[in-house]
PDB file of N, CA and C in Angstrom:
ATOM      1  N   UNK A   1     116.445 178.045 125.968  1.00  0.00           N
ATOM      2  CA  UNK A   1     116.591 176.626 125.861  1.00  0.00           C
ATOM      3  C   UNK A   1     118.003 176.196 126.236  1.00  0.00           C
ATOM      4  N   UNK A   2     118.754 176.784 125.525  1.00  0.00           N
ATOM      5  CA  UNK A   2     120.302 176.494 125.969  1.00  0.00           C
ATOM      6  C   UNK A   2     120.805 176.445 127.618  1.00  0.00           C
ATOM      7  N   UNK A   3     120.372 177.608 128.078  1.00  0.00           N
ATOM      8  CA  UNK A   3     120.634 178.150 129.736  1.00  0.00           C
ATOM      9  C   UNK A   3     119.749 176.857 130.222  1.00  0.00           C
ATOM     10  N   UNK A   4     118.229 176.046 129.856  1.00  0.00           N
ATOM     11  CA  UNK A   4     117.856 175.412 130.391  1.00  0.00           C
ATOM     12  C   UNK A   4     118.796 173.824 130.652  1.00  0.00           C
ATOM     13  N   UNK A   5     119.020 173.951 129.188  1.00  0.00           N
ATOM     14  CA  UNK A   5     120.020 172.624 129.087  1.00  0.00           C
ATOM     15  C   UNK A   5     121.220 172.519 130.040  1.00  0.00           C
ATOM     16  N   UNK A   6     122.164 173.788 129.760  1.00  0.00           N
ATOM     17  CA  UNK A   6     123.138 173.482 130.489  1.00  0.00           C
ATOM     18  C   UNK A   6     123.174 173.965 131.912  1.00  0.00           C
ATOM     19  N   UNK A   7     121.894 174.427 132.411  1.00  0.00           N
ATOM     20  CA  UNK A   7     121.543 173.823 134.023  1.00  0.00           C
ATOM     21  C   UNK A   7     121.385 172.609 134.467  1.00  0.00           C
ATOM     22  N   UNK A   8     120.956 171.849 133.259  1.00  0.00           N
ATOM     23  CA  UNK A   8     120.575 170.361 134.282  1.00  0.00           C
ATOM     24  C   UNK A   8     122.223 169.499 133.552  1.00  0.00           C
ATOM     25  N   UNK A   9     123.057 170.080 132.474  1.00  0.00           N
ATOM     26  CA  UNK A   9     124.181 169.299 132.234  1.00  0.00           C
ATOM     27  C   UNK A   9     125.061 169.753 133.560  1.00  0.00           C
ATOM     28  N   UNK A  10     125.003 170.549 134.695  1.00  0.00           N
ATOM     29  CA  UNK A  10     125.656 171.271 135.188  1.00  0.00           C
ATOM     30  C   UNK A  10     126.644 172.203 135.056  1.00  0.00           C
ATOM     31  N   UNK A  11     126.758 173.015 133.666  1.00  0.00           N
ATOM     32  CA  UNK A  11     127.572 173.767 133.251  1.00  0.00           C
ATOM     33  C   UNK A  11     127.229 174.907 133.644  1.00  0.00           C
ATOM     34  N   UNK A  12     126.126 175.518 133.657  1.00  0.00           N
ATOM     35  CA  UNK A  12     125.488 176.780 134.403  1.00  0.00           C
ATOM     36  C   UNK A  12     125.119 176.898 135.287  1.00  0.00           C
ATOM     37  N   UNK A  13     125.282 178.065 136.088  1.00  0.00           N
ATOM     38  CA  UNK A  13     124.906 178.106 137.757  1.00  0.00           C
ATOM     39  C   UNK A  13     123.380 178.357 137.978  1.00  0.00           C
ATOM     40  N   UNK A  14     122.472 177.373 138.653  1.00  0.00           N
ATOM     41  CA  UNK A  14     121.196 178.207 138.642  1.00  0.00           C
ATOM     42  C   UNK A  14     121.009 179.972 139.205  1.00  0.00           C
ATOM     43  N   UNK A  15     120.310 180.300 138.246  1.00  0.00           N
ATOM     44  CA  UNK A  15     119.785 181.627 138.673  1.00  0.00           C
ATOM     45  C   UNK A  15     118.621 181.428 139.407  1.00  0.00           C
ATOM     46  N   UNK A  16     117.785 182.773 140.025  1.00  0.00           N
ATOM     47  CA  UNK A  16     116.593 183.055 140.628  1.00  0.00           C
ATOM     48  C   UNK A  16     115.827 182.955 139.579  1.00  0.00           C
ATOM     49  N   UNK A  17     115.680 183.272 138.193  1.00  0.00           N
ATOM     50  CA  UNK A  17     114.680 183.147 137.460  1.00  0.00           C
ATOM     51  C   UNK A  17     114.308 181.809 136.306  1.00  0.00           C
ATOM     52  N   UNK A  18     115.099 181.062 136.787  1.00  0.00           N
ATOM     53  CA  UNK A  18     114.812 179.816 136.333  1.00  0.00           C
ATOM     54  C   UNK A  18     113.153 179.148 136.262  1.00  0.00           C
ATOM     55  N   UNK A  19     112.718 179.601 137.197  1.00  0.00           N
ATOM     56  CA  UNK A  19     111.535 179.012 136.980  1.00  0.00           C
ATOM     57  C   UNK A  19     110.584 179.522 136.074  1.00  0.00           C
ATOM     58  N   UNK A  20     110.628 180.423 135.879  1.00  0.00           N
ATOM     59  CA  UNK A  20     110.218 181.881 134.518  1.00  0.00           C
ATOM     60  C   UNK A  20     110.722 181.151 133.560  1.00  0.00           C
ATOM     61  N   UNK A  21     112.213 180.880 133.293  1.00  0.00           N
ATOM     62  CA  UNK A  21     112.827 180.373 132.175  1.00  0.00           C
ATOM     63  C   UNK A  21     112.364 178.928 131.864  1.00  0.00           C
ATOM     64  N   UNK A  22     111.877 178.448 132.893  1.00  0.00           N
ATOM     65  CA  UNK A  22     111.408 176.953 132.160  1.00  0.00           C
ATOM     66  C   UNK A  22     110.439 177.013 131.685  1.00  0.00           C
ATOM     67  N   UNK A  23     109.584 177.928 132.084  1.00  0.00           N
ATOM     68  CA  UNK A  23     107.770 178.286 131.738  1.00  0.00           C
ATOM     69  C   UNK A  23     107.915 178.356 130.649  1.00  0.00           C
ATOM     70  N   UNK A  24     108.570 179.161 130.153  1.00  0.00           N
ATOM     71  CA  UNK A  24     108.986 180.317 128.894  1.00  0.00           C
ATOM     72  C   UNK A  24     109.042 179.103 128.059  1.00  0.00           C
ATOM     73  N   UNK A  25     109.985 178.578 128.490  1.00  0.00           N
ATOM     74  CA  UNK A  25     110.688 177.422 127.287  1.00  0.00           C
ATOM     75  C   UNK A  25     109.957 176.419 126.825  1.00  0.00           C
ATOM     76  N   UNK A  26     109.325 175.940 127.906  1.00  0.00           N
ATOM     77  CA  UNK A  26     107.981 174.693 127.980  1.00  0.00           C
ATOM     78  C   UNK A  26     106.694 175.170 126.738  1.00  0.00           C
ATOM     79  N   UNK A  27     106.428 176.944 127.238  1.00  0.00           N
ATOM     80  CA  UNK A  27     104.995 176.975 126.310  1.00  0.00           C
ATOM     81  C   UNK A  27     105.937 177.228 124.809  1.00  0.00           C
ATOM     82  N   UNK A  28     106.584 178.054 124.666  1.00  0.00           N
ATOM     83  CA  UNK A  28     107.480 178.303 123.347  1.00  0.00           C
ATOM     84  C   UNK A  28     107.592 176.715 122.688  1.00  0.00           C
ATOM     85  N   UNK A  29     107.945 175.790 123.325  1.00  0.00           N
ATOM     86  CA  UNK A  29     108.033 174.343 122.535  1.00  0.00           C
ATOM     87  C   UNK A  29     107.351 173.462 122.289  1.00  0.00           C
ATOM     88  N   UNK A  30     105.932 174.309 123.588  1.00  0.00           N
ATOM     89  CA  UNK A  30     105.024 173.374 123.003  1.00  0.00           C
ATOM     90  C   UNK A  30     103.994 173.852 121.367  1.00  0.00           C
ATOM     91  N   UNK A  31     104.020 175.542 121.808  1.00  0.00           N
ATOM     92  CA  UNK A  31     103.919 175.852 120.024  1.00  0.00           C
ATOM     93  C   UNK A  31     104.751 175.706 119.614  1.00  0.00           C
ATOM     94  N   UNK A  32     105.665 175.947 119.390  1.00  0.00           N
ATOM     95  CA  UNK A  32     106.840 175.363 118.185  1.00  0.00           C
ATOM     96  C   UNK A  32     105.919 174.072 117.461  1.00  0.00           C
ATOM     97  N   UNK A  33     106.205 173.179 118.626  1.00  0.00           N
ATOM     98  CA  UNK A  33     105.746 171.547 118.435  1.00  0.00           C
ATOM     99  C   UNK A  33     104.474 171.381 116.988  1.00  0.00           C
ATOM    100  N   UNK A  34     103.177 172.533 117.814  1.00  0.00           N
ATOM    101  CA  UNK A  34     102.089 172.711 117.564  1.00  0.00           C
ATOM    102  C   UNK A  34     102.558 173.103 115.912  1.00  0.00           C
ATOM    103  N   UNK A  35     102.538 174.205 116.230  1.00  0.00           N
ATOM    104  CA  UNK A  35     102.895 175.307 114.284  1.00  0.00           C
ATOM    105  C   UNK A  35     103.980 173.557 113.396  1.00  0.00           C
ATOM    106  N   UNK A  36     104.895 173.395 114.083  1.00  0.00           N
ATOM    107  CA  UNK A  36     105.333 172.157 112.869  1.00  0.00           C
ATOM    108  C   UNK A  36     104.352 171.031 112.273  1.00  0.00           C
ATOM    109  N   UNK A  37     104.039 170.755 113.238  1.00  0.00           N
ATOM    110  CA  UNK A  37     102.796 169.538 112.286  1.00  0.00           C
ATOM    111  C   UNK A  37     102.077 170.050 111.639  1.00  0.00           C
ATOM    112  N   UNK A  38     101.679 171.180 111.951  1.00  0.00           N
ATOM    113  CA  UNK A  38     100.596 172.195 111.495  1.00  0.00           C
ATOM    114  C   UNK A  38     101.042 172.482 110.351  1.00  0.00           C
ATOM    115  N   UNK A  39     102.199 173.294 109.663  1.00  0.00           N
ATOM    116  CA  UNK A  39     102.510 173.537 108.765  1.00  0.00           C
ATOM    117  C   UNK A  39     103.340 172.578 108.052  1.00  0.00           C
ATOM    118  N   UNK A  40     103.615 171.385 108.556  1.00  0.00           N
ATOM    119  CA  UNK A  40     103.940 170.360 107.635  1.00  0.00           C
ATOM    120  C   UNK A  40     103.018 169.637 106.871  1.00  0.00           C
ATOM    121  N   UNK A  41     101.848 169.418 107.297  1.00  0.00           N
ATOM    122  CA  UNK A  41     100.514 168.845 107.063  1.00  0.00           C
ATOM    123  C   UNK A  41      99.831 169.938 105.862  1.00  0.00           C
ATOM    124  N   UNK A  42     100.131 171.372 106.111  1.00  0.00           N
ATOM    125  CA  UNK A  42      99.682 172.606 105.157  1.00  0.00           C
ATOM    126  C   UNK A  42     100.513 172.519 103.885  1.00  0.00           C
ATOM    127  N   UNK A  43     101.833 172.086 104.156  1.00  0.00           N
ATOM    128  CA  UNK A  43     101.903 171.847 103.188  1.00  0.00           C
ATOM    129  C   UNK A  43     102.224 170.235 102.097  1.00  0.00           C
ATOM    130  N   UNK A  44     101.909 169.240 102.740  1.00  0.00           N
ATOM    131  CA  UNK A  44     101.458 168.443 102.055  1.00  0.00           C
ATOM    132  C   UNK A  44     100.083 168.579 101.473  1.00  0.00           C
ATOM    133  N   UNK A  45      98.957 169.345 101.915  1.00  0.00           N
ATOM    134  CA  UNK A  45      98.004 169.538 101.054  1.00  0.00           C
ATOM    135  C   UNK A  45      98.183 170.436 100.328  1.00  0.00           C
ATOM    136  N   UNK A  46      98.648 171.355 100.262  1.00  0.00           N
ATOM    137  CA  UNK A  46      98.689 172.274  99.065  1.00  0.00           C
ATOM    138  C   UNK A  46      99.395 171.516  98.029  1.00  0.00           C
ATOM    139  N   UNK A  47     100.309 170.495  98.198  1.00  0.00           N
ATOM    140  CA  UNK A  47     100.983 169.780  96.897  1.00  0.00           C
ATOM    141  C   UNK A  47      99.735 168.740  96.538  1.00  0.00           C
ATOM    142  N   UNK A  48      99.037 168.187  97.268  1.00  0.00           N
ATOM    143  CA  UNK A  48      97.814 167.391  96.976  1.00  0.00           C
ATOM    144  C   UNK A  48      97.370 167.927  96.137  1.00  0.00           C
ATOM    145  N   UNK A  49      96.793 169.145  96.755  1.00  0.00           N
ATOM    146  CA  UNK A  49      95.730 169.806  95.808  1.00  0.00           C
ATOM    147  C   UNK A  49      96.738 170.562  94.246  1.00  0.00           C
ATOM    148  N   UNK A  50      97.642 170.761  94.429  1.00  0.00           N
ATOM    149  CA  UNK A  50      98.426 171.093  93.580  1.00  0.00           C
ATOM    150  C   UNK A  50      98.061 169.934  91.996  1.00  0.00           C
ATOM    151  N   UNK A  51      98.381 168.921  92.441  1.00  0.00           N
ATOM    152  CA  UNK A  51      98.961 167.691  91.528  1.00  0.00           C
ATOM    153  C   UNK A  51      97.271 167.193  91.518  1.00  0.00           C
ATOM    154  N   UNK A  52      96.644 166.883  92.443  1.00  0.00           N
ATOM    155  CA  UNK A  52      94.721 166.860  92.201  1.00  0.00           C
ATOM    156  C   UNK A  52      94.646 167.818  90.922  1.00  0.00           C
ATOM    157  N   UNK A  53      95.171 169.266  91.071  1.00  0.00           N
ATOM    158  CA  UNK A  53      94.360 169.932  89.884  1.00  0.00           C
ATOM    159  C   UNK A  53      94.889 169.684  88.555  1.00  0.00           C
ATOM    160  N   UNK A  54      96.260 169.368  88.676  1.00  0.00           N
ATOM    161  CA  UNK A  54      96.988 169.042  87.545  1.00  0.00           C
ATOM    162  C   UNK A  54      96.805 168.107  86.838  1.00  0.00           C
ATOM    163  N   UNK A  55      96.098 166.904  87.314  1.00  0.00           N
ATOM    164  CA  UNK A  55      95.998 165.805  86.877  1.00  0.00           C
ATOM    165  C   UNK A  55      94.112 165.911  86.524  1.00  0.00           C
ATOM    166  N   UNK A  56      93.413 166.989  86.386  1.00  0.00           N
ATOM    167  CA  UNK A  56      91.800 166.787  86.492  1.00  0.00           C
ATOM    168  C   UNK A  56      91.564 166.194  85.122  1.00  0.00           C
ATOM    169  N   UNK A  57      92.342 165.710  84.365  1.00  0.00           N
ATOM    170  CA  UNK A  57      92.217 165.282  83.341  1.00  0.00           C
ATOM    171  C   UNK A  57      91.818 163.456  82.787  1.00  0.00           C
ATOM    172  N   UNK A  58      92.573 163.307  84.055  1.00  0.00           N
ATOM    173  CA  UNK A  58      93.160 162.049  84.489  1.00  0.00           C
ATOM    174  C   UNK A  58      92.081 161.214  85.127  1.00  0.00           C
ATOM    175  N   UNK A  59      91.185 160.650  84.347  1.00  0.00           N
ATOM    176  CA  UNK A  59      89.865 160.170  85.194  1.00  0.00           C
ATOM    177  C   UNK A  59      90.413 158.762  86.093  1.00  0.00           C
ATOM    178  N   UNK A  60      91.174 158.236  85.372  1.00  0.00           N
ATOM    179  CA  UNK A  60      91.063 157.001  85.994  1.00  0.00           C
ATOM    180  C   UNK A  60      91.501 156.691  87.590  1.00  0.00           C
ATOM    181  N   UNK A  61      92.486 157.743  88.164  1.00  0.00           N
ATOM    182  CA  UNK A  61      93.085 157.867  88.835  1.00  0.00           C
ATOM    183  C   UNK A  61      92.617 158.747  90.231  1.00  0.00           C
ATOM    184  N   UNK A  62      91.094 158.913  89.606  1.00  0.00           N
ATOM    185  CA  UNK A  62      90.280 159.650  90.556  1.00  0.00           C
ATOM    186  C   UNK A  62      90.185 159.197  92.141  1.00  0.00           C
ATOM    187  N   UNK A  63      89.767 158.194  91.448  1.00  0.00           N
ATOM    188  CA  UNK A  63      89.353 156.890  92.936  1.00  0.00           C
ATOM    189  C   UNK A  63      90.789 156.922  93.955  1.00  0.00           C
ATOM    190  N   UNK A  64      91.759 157.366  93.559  1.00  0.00           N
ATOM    191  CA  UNK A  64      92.850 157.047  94.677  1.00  0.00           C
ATOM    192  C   UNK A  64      93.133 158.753  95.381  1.00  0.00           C
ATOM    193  N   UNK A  65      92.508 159.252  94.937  1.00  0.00           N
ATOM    194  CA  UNK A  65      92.542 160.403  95.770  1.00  0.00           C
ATOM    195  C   UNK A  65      91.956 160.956  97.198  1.00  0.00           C
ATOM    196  N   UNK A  66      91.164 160.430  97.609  1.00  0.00           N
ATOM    197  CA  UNK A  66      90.525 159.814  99.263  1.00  0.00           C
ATOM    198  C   UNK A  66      91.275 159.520  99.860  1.00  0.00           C
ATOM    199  N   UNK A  67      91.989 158.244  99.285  1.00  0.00           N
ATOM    200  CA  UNK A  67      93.160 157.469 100.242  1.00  0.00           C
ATOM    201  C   UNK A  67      94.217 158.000 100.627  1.00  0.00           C
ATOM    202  N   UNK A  68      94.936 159.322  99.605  1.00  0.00           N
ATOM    203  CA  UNK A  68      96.255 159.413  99.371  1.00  0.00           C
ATOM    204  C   UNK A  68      95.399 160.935 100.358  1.00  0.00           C
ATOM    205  N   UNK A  69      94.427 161.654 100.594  1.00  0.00           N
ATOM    206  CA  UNK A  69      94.124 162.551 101.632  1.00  0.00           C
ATOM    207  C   UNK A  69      93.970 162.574 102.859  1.00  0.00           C
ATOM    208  N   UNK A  70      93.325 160.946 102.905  1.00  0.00           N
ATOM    209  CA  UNK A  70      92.966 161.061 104.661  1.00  0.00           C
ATOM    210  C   UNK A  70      94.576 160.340 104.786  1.00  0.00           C
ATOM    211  N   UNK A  71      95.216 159.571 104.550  1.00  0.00           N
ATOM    212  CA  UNK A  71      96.620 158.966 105.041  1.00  0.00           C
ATOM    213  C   UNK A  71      97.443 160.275 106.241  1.00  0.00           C
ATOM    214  N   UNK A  72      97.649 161.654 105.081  1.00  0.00           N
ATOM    215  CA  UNK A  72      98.092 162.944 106.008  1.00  0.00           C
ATOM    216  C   UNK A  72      97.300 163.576 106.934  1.00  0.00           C
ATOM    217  N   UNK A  73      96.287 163.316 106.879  1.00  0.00           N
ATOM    218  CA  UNK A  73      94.991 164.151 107.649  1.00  0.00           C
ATOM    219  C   UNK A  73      95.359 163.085 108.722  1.00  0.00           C
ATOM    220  N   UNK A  74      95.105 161.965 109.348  1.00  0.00           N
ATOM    221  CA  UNK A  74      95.102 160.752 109.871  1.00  0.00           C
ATOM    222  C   UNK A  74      96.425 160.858 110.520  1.00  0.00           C
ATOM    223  N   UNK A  75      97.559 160.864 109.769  1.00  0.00           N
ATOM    224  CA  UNK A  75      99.239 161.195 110.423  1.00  0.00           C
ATOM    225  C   UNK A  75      98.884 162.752 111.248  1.00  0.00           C
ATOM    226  N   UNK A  76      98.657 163.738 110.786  1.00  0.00           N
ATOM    227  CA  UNK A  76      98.465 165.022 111.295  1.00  0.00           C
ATOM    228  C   UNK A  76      97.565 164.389 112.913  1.00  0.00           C
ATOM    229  N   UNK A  77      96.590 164.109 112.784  1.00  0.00           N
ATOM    230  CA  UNK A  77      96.096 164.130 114.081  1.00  0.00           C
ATOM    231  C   UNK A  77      96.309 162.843 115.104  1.00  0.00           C
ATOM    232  N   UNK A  78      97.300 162.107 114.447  1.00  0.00           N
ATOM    233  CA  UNK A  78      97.684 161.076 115.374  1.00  0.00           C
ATOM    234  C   UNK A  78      99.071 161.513 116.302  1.00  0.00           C
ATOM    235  N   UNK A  79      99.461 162.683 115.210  1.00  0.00           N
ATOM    236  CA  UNK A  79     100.868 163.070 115.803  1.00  0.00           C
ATOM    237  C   UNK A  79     100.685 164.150 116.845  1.00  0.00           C
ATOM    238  N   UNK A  80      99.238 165.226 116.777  1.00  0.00           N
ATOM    239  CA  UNK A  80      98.921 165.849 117.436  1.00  0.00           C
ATOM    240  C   UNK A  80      98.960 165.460 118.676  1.00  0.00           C
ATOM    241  N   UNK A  81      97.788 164.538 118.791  1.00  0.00           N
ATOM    242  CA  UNK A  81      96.915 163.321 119.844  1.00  0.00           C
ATOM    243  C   UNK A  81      98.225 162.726 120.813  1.00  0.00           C
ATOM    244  N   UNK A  82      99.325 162.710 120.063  1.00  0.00           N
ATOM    245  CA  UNK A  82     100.483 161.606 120.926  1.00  0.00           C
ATOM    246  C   UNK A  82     101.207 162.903 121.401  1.00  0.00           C
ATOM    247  N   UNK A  83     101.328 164.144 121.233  1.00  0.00           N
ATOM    248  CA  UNK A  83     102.243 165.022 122.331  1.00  0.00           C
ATOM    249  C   UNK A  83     102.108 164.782 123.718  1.00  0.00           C
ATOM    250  N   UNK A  84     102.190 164.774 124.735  1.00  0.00           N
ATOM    251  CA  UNK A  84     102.791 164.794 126.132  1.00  0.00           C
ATOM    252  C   UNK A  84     102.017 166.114 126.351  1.00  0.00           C
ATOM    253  N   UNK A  85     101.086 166.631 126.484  1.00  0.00           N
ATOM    254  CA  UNK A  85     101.054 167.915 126.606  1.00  0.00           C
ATOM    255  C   UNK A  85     101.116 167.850 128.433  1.00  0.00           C
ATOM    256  N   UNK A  86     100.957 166.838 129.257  1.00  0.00           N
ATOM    257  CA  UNK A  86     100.571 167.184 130.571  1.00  0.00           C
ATOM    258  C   UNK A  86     102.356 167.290 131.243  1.00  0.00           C
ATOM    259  N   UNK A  87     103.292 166.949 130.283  1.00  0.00           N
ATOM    260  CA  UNK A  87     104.701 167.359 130.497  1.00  0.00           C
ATOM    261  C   UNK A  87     105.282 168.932 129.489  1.00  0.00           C
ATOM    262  N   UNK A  88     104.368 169.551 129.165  1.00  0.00           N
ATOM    263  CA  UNK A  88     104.560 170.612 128.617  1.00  0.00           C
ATOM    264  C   UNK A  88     103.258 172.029 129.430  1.00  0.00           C
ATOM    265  N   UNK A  89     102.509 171.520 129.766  1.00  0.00           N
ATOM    266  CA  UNK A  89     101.451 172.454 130.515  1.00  0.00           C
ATOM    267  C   UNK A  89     100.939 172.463 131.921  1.00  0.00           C
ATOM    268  N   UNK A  90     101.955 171.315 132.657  1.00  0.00           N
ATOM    269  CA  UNK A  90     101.583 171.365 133.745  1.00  0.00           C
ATOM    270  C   UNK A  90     102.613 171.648 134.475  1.00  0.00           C
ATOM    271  N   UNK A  91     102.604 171.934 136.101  1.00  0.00           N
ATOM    272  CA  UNK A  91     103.269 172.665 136.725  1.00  0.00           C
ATOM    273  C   UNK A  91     104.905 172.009 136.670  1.00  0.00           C
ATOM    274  N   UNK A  92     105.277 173.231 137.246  1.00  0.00           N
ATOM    275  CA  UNK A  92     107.033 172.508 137.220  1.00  0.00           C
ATOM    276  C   UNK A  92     107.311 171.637 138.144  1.00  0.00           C
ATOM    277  N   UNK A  93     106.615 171.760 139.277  1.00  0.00           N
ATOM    278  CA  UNK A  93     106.978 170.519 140.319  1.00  0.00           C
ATOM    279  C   UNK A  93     106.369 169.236 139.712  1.00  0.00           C
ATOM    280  N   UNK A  94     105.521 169.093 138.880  1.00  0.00           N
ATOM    281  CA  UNK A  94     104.567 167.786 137.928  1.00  0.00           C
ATOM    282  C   UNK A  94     105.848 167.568 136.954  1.00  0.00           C
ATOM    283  N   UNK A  95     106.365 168.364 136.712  1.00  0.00           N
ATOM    284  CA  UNK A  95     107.105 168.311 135.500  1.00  0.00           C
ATOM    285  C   UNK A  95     108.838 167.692 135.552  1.00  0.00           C
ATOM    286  N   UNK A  96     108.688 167.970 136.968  1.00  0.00           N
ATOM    287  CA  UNK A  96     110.057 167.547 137.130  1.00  0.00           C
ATOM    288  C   UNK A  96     110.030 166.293 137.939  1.00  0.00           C
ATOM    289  N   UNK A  97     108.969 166.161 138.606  1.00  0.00           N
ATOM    290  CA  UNK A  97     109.065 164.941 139.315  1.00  0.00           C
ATOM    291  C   UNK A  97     108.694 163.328 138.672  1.00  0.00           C
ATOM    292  N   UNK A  98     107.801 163.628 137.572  1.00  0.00           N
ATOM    293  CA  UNK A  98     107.311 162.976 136.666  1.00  0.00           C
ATOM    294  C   UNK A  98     107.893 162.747 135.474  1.00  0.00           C
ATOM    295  N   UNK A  99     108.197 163.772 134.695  1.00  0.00           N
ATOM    296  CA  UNK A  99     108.327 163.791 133.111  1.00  0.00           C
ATOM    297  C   UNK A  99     109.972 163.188 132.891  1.00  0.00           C
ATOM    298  N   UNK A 100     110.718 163.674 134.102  1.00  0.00           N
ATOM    299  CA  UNK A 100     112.057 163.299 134.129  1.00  0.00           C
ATOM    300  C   UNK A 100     111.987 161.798 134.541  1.00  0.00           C
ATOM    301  N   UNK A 101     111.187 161.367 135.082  1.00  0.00           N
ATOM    302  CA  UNK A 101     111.206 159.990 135.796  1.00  0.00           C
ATOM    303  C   UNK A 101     111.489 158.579 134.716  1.00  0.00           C
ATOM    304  N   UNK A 102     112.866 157.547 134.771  1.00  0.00           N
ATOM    305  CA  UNK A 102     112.865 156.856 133.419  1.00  0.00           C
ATOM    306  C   UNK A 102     111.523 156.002 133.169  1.00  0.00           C
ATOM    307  N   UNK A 103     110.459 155.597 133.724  1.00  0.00           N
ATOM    308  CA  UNK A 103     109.383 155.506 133.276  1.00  0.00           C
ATOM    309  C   UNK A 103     108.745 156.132 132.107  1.00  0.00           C
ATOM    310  N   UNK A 104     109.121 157.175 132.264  1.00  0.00           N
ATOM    311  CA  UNK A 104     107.706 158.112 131.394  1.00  0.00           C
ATOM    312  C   UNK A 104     108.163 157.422 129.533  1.00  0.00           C
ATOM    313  N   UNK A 105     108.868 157.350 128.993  1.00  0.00           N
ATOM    314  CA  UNK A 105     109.581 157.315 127.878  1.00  0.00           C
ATOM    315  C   UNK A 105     109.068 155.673 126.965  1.00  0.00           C
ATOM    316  N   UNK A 106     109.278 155.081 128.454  1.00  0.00           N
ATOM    317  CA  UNK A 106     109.322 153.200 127.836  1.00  0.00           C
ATOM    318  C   UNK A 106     107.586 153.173 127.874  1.00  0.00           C
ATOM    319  N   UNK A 107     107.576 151.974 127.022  1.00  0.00           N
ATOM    320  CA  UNK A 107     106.410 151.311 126.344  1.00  0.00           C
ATOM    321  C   UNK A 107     105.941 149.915 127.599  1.00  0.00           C
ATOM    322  N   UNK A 108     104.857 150.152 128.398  1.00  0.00           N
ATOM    323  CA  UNK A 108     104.442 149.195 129.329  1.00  0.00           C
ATOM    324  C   UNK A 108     104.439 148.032 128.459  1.00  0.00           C
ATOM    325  N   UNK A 109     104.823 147.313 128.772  1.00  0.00           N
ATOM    326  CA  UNK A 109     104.556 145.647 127.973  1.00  0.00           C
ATOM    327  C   UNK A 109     103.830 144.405 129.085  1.00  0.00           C
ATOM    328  N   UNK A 110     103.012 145.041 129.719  1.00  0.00           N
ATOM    329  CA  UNK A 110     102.256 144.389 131.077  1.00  0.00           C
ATOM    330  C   UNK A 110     101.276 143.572 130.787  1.00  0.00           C
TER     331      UNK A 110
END
């Protein structure tokens, strides 16, 4: 990641295997990306279910337990759904001609 960065800051000289190194870096971040929501979401339910069991006592408070589940379930797959994956899995010439482009970033207001 670093060698990638400071190729395009111009501090590093490109090498021949740069294009290996961006591959590398691209799928590595796009799991990274993947495993964080993933295990951020794992563990907001385990405290759910944590404090659900703790409280089974607690009738009245039943009814808000639906709401307070799908809210993270709902964040989890909205955050999934919004990755970029076609700037993380598609080719490097797609990737550079496109993903770098100041378009890609801003919000159409058309």
């Amino acid at each position: 990641m670093y060698y990638i960065l400071n190729v395009n800051a111009g501090i590093a000289p490109i090498e021949p295997d740069i294009a290996a190194r961006t591959r590398r870096w691209l799928n590595i971040s796009a799991v990274v990306e993947f495993l964080f929501y993933t295990i951020l979401i794992l563990f907001k339910l385990s405290m759910l279910f944590f404090f659900k069991r703790l409280g089974t006592s607690v009738d009245r408070f039943n009814y808000l337990w639906w709401p307070i589940l799908l809210a993270p379930l709902i964040t989890y797959f909205v955050s999934i759904g919004t990755v970029d994956y076609k700037c993380l899995f598609n080719s490097l010439e797609f990737i550079t001609a496109f993903c770098n482009s100041p378009s890609v970033g801003k919000i159409n207001h058309d």
